[in-house]
Protein backbone atom coordinates (compact mmCIF):
# COMPACT_ATOMS: atom_id res chain seq x y z
CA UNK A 1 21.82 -5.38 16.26
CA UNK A 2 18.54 -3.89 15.86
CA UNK A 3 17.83 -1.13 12.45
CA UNK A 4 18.61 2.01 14.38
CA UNK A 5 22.15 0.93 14.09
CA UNK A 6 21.62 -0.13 10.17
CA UNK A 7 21.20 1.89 6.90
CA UNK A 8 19.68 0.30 3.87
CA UNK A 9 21.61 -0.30 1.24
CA UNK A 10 20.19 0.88 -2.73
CA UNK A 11 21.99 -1.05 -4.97
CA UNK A 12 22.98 0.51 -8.17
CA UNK A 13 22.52 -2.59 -10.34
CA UNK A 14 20.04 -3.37 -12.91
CA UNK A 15 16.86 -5.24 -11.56
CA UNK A 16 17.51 -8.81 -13.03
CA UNK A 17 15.25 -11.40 -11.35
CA UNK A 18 13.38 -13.92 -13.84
CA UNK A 19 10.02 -15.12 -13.13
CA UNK A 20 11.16 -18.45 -12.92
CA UNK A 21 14.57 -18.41 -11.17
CA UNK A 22 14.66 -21.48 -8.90
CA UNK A 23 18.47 -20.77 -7.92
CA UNK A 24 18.32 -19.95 -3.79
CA UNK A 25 22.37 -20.55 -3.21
CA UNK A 26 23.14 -17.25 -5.22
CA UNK A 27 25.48 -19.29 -7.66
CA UNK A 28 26.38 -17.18 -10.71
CA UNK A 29 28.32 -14.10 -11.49
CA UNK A 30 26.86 -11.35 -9.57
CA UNK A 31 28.83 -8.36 -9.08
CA UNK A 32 28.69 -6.62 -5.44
CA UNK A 33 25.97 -4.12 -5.00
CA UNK A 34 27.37 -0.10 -4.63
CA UNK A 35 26.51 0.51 -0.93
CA UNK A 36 24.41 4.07 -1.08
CA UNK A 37 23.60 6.02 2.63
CA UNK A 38 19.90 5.99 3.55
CA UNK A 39 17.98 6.28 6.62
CA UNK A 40 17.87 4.17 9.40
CA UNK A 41 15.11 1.77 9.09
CA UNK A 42 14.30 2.81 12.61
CA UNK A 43 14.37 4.99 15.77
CA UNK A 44 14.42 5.10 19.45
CA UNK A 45 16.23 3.17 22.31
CA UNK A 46 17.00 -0.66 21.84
CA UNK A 47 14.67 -2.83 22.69
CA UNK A 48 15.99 -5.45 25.33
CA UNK A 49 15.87 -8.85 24.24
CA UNK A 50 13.43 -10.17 26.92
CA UNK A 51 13.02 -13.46 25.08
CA UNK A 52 16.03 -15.27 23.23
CA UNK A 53 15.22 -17.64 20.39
CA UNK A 54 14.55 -21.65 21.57
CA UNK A 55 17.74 -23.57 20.63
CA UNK A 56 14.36 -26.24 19.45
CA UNK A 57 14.75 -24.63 15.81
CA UNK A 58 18.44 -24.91 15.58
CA UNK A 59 19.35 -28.32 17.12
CA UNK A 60 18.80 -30.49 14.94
CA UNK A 61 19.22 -28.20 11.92
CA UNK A 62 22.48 -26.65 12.13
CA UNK A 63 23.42 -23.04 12.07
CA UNK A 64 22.67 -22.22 8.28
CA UNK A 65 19.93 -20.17 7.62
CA UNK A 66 18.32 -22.44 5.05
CA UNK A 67 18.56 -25.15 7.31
CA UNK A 68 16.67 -23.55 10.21
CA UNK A 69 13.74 -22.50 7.73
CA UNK A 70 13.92 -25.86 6.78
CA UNK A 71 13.40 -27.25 10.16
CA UNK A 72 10.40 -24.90 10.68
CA UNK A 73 9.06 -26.04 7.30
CA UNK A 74 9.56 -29.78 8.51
CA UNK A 75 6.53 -28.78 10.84
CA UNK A 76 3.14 -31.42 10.29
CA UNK A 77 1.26 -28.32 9.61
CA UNK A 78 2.23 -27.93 5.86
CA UNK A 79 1.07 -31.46 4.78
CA UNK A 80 -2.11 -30.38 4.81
CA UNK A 81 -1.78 -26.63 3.91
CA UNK A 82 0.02 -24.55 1.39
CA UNK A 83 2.46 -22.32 2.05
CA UNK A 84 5.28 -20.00 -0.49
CA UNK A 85 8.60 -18.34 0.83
CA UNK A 86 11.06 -16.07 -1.04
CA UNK A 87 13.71 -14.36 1.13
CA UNK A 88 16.19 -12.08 -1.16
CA UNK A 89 19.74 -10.90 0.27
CA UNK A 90 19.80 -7.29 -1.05
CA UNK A 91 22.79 -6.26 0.17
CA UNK A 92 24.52 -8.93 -1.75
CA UNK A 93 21.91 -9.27 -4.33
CA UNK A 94 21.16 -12.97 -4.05
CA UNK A 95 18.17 -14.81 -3.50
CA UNK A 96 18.90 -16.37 -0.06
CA UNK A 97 15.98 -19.25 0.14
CA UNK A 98 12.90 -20.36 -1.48
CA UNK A 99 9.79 -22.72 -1.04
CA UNK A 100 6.95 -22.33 -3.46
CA UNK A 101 8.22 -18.98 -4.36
CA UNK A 102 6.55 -19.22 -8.06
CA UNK A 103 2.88 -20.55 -7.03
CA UNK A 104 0.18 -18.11 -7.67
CA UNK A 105 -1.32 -17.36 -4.30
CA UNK A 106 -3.80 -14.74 -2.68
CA UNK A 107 -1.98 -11.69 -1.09
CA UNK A 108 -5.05 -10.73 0.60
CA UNK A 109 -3.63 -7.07 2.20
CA UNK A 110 -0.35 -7.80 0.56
CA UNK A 111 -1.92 -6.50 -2.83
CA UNK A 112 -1.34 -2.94 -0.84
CA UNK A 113 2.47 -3.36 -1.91
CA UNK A 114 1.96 -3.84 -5.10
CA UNK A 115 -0.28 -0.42 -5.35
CA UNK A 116 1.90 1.21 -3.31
CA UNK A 117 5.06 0.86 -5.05
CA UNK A 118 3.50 1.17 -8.46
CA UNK A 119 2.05 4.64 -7.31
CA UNK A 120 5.09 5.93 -6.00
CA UNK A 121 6.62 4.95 -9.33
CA UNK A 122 4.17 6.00 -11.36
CA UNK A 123 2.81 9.40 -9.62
CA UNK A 124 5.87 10.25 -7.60
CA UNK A 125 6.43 11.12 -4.24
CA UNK A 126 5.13 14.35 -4.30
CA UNK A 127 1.81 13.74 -5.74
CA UNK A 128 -1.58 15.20 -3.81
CA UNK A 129 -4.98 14.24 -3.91
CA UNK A 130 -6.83 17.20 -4.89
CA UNK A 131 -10.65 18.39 -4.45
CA UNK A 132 -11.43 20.99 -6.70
CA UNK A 133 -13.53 23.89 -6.42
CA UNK A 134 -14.66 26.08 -9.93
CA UNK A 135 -17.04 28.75 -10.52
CA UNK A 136 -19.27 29.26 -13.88
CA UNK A 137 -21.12 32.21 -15.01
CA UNK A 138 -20.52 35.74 -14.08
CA UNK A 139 -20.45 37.69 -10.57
CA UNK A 140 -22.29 40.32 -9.80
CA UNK A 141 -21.45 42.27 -6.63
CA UNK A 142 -21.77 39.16 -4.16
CA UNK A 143 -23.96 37.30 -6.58
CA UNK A 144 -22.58 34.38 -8.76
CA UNK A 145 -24.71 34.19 -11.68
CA UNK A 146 -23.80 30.82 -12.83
CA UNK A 147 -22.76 27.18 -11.02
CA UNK A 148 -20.54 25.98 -8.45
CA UNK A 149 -18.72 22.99 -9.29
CA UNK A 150 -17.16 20.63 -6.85
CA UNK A 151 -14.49 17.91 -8.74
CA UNK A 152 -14.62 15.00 -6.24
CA UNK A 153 -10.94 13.44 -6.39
CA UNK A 154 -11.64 10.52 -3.94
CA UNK A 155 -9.58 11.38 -1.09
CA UNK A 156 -10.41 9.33 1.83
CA UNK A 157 -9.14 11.89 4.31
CA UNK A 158 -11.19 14.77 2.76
CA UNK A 159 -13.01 16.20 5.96
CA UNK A 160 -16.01 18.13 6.66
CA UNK A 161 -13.47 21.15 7.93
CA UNK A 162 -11.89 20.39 4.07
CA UNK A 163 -15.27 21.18 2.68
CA UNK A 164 -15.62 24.22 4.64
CA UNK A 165 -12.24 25.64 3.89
CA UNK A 166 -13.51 25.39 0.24
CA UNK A 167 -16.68 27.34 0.82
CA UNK A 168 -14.50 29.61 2.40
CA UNK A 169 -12.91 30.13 -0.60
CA UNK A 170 -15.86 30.97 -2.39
CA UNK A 171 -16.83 33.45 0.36
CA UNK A 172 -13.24 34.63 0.24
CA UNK A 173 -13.99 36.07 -3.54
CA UNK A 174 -16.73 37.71 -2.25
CA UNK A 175 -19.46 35.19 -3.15
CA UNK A 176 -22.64 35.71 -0.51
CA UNK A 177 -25.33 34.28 -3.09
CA UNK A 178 -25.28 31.56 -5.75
CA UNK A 179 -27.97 31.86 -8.61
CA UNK A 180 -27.35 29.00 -9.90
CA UNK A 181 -26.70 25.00 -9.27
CA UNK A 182 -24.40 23.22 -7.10
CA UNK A 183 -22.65 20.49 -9.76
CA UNK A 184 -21.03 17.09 -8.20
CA UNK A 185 -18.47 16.50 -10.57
CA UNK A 186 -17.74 12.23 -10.38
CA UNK A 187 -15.64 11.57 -13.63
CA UNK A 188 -12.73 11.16 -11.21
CA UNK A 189 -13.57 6.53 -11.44
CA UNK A 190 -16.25 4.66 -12.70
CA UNK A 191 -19.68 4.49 -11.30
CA UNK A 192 -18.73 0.84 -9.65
CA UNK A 193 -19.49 0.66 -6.28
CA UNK A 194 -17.34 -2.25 -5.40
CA UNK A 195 -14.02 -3.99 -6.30
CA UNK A 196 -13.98 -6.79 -9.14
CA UNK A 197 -14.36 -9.91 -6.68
CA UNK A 198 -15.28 -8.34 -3.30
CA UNK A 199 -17.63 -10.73 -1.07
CA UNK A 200 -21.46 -9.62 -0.91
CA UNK A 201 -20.96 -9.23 2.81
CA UNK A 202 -17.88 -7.46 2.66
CA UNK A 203 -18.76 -3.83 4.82
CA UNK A 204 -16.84 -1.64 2.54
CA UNK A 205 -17.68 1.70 2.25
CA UNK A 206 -18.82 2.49 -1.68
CA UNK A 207 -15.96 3.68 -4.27
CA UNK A 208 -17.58 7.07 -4.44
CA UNK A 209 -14.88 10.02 -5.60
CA UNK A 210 -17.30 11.76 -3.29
CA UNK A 211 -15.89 11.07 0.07
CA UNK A 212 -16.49 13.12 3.03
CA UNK A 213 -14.98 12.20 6.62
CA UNK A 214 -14.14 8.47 4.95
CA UNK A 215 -17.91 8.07 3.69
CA UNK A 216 -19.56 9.16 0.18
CA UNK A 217 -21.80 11.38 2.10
CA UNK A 218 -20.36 14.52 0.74
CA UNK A 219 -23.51 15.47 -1.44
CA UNK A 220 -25.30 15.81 1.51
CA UNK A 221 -22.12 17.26 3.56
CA UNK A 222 -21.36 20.62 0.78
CA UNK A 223 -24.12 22.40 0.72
CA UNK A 224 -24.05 22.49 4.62
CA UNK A 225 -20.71 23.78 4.21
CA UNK A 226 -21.62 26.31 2.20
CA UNK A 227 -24.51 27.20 4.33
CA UNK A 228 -22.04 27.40 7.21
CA UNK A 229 -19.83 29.91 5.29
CA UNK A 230 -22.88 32.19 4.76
CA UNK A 231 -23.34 31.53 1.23
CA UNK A 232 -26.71 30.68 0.15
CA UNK A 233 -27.96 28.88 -2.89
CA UNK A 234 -31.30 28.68 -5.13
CA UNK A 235 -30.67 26.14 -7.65
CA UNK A 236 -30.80 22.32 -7.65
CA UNK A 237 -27.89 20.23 -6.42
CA UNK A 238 -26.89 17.58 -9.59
CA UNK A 239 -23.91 15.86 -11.07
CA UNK A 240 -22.32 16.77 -13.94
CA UNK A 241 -19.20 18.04 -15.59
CA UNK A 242 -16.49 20.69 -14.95
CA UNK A 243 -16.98 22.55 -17.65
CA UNK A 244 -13.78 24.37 -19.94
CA UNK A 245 -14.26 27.55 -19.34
CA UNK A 246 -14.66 27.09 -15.11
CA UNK A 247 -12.63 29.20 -13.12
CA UNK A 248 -10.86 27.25 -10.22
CA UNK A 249 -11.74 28.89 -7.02
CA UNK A 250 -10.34 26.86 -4.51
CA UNK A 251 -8.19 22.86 -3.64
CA UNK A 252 -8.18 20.90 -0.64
CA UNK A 253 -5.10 18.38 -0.81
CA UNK A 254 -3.41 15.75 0.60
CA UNK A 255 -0.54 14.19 0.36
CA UNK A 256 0.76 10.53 -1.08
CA UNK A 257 2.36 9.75 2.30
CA UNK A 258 -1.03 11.11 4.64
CA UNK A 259 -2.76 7.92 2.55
CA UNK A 260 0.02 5.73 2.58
CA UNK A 261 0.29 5.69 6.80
CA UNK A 262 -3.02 4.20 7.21
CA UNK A 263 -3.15 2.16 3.90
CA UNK A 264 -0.06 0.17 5.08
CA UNK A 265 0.38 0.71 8.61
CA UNK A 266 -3.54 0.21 9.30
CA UNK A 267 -4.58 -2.15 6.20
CA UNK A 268 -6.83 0.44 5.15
CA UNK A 269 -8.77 -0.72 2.38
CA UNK A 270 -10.28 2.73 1.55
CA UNK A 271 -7.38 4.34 1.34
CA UNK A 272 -5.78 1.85 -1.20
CA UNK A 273 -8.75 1.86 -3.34
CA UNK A 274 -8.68 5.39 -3.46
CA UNK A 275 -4.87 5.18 -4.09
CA UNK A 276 -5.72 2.18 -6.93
CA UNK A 277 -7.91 4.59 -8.48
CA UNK A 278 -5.56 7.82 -8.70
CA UNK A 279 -3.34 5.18 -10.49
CA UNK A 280 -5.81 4.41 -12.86
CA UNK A 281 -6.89 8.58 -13.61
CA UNK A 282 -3.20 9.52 -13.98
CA UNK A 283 -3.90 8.63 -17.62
CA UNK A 284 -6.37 11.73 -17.98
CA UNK A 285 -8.92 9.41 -18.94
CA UNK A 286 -12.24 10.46 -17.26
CA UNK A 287 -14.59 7.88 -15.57
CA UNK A 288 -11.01 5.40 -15.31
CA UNK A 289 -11.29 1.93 -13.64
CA UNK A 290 -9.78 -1.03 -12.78
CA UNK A 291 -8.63 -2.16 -16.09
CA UNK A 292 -6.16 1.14 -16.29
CA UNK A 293 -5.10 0.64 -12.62
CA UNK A 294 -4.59 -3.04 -13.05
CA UNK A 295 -2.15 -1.75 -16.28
CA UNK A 296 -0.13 0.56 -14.76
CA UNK A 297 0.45 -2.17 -11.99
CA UNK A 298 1.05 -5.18 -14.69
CA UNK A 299 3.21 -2.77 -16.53
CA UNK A 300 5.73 -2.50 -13.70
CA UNK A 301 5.72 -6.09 -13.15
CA UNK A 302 6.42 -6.72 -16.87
CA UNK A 303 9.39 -4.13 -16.18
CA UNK A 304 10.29 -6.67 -13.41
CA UNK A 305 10.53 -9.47 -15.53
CA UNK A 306 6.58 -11.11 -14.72
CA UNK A 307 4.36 -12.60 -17.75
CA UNK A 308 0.92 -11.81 -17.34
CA UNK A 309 0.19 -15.54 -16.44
CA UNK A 310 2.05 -14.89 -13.23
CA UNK A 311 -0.52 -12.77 -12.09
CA UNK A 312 -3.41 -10.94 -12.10
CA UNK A 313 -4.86 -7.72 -10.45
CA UNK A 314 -8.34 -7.07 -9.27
CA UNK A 315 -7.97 -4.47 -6.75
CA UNK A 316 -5.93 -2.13 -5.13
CA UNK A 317 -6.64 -3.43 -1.68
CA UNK A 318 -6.31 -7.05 -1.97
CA UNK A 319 -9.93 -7.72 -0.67
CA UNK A 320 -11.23 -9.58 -3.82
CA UNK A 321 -10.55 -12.86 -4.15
CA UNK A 322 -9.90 -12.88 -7.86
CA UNK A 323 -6.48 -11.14 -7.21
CA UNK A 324 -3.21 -13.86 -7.50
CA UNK A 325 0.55 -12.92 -7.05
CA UNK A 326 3.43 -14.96 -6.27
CA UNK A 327 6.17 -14.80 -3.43
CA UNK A 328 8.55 -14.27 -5.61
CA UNK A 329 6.47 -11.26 -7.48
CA UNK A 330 6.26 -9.60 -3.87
CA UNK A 331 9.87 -9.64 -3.28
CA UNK A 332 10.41 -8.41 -6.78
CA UNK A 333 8.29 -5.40 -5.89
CA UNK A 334 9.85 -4.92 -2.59
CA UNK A 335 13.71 -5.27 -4.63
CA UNK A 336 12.12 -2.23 -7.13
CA UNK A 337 11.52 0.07 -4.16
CA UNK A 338 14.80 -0.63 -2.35
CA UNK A 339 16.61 0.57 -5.57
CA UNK A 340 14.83 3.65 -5.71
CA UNK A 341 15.52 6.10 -2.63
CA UNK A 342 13.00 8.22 -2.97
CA UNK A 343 10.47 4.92 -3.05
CA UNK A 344 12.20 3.39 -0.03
CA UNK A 345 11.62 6.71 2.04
CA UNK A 346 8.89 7.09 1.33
CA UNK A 347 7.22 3.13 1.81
CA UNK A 348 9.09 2.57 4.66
CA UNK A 349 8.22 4.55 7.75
CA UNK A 350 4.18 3.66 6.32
CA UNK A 351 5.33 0.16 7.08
CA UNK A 352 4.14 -1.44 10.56
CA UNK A 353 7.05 -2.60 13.01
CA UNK A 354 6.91 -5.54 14.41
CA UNK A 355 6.03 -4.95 18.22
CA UNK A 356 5.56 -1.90 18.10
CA UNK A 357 2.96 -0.38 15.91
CA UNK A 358 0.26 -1.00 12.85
CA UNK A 359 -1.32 -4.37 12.38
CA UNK A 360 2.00 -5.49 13.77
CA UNK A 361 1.97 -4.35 16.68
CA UNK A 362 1.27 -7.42 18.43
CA UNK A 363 3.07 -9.49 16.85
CA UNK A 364 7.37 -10.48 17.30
CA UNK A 365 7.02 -8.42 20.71
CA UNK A 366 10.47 -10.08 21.72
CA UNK A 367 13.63 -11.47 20.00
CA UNK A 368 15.62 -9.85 17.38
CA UNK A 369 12.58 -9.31 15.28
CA UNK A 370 11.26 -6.61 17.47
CA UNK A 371 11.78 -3.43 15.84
CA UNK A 372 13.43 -5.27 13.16
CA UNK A 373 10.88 -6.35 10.76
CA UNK A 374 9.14 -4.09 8.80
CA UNK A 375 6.43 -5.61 6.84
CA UNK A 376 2.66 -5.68 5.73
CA UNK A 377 0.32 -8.12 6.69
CA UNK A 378 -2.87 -9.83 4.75
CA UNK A 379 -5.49 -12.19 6.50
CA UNK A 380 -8.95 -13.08 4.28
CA UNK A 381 -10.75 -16.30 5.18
CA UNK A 382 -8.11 -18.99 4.56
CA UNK A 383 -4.87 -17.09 3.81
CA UNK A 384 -2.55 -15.25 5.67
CA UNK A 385 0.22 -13.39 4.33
CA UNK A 386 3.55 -11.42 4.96
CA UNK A 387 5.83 -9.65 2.87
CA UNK A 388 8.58 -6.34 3.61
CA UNK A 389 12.07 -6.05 5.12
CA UNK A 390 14.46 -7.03 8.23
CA UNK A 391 18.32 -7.20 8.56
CA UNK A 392 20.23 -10.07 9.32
CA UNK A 393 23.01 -10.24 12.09
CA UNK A 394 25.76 -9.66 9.50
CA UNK A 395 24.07 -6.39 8.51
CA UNK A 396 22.66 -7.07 5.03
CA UNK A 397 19.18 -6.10 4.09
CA UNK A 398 17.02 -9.07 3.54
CA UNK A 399 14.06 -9.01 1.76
CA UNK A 400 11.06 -11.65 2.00
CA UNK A 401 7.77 -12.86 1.46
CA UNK A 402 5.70 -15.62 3.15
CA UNK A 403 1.82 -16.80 2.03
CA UNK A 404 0.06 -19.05 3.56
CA UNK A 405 -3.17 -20.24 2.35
CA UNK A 406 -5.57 -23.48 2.99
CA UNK A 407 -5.44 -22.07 6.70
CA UNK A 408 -8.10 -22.81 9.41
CA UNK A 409 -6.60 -21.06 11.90
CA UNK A 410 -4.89 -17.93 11.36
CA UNK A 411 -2.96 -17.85 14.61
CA UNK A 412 -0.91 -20.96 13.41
CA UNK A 413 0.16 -19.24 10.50
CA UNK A 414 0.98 -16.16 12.13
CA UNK A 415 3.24 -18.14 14.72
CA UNK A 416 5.01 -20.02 11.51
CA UNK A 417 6.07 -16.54 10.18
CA UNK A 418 6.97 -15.01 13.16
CA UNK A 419 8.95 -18.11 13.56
CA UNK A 420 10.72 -17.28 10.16
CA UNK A 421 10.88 -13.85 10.89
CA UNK A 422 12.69 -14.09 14.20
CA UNK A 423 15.23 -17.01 11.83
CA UNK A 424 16.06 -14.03 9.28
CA UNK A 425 16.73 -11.41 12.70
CA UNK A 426 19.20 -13.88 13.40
CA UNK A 427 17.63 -15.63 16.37
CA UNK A 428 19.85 -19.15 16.89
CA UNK A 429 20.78 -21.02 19.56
């Protein structure tokens, strides 16, 4: 049964899951989960199941789930690379299997989850990235006596028609002439360029909160705006500071979920930076950086039950290398947003589904995976990850993560978790 015919399930119990549970048979007293209506994970006709699962996997196995990911496990491959699983029954809220699920790995693109979810939590669903537009001095007639201040919010979908509807704006109040200068207001993040840990030849385009059509060319791109609104200008273009006593004359916004399509569904490493780094301002601290980020993100996976030795964050993309997390951290993050509604519905459809769209779309084309799994993908030289949601024939909610790293080749690893994948769907002999 594919997710059009399946609602998640948010279970209403406290988040209990130890950093270093090694239980995977789901012994212990746990009470059921309260079933709660949400969405359908997904919509549209059925996808036919052009390609059944080989018995190969199952033969000499059994039937059990455990014992088909053990077969797959059983592979040559993994004595001479590294690989953690964590799969997590949420309907019944039990950890269903595990292999490595404590080692600290690289998530590579996986990091997006964890700055997803913790800006969801932390700035809620309804939060905007906004550019702001102020006005200093006094106006005469159609002549601003004073400066016009754009407050860069680094929004990587702020467009050159963005900047245009601000000097619109501007014109709007009946602004033709601007004695004075045109102020570039960065204290939105730091001055650094570049993640903690990015590669020099990693072709990233600079952490400016000056973005303009995805590139930090909008000091050059505003005062063409302006020019194009009819408002001319006879100062100096700087950067500076809004000042207290500026009068906001116009915003250009988006929203949480316009950045989240791309940053997940695309591996967008812009857009999570610039996600990372609203994280870090929602403090109100001005120039903010990684280190506030990186708290806000620890601080939820302390809520979770993590030590700080169980991870560490050095970006919001998962491009540096310096960044570590653990299987079992991923699924924790992934258990957090299921319990929250308003997290789920907002993470999910920004997911890619397998065969069908995202970095994902190439991938688990046929079998009961198709349409099924919705997860996000990492690849960086070496390491290959996977980490989000499917349901399993019986109609629970399964949760799971998979890293591979040591990897040559990172078809091979790709195969192994669509392998695993296509085992949680239900795909048996």
């Amino acid at each position: 049964m594919s997710l059009r015919h399946l609602t998640l399930i948010l279970a209403a119990l406290t988040l209990a899951l130890p950093s270093h549970a090694q239980h995977t048979d789901g012994t212990g007293a746990i009470p059921p989960a309260r079933p709660d209506s949400l969405p359908p994970l997904s919509a549209g006709a059925e996808p036919p199941l052009v390609a059944p699962w080989s018995p190969a996997d199952t033969a000499a196995a059994g039937d059990s789930l455990a014992g088909r990911l053990d077969h797959i496990l059983s592979d040559p491959y993994f004595e001479r690379t590294q690989v953690g699983i964590y799969v997590y029954d949420l309907t019944a809220d039990r950890p269903l299997y595990a292999r490595g699920q404590l080692q600290t790995l690289r998530p590579a693109s996986c990091q997006k989850l964890l700055t997803a979810i913790t800006a969801l939590d932390l700035l809620g669903t309804t939060y905007r990235y906004t550019t702001l537009v102020a006005t200093s001095g006094e106006q005469a007639d159609s002549v601003l006596r004073g400066n016009v201040v754009l407050r860069g919010g680094f929004d990587p979908l702020l467009s050159a028609a963005d900047l245009r509807a601000l000097a619109d704006s501007l014109r709007v109040r009946g602004i033709r002439r601007i004695e004075g200068d045109l102020v570039l207001d960065r204290s939105f993040k730091d001055t650094l360029a570049y993640g903690w840990g990015w590669c020099w030849d990693d072709e990233e385009v600079p952490l400016s909160p000056l973005l303009c059509d995805g590139r930090a060319t909008l000091p050059a791109s505003w005062p063409a705006a302006l020019a194009q609104a009819g408002i001319a200008w006879s100062g100096s273009i700087r950067y500076g500071a809004l000042p207290p006593d500026a009068r906001a004359a116009g915003r250009a916004t988006h929203t949480l979920d316009q950045v989240l399509l791309p940053m997940l569904k695309e591996s967008d490493n812009l857009c999570a930076e610039s996600l990372f780094y609203q994280i870090a301002a929602h403090g109100g601290k001005a120039h903010a950086g990684r280190d506030e980020a990186a708290a806000a993100v620890s601080g939820l996976a302390a809520r979770l039950g993590f030590r700080p030795s169980d991870f560490l964050v050095a970006d919001g993309s998962g491009l540096s290398l310096y960044n570590y997390a653990s299987p079992q951290l991923l699924v924790a993050f992934l258990r957090h947003a299921y319990r929250n509604a308003p997290i789920l519905r907002h993470l999910l459809p920004a997911l890619p589904v397998a065969g069908e769209d995202g970095t994902l779309r190439r991938r688990m084309k046929y079998g009961p995976a198709r349409s099924n799994v919705r997860a996000k993908t990492g690849t960086l030289e070496g390491v290959v990850t996977l980490a989000g949601y499917c349901t399993a024939p019986d109609g629970h909610t399964l949760c799971f993560a998979i890293m591979n790293q040591g990897v040559r080749r990172g078809a091979d690893a790709r195969r192994f978790q669509d392998r695993i994948c296509q085992a949680l769907a239900g795909a048996t002999h």
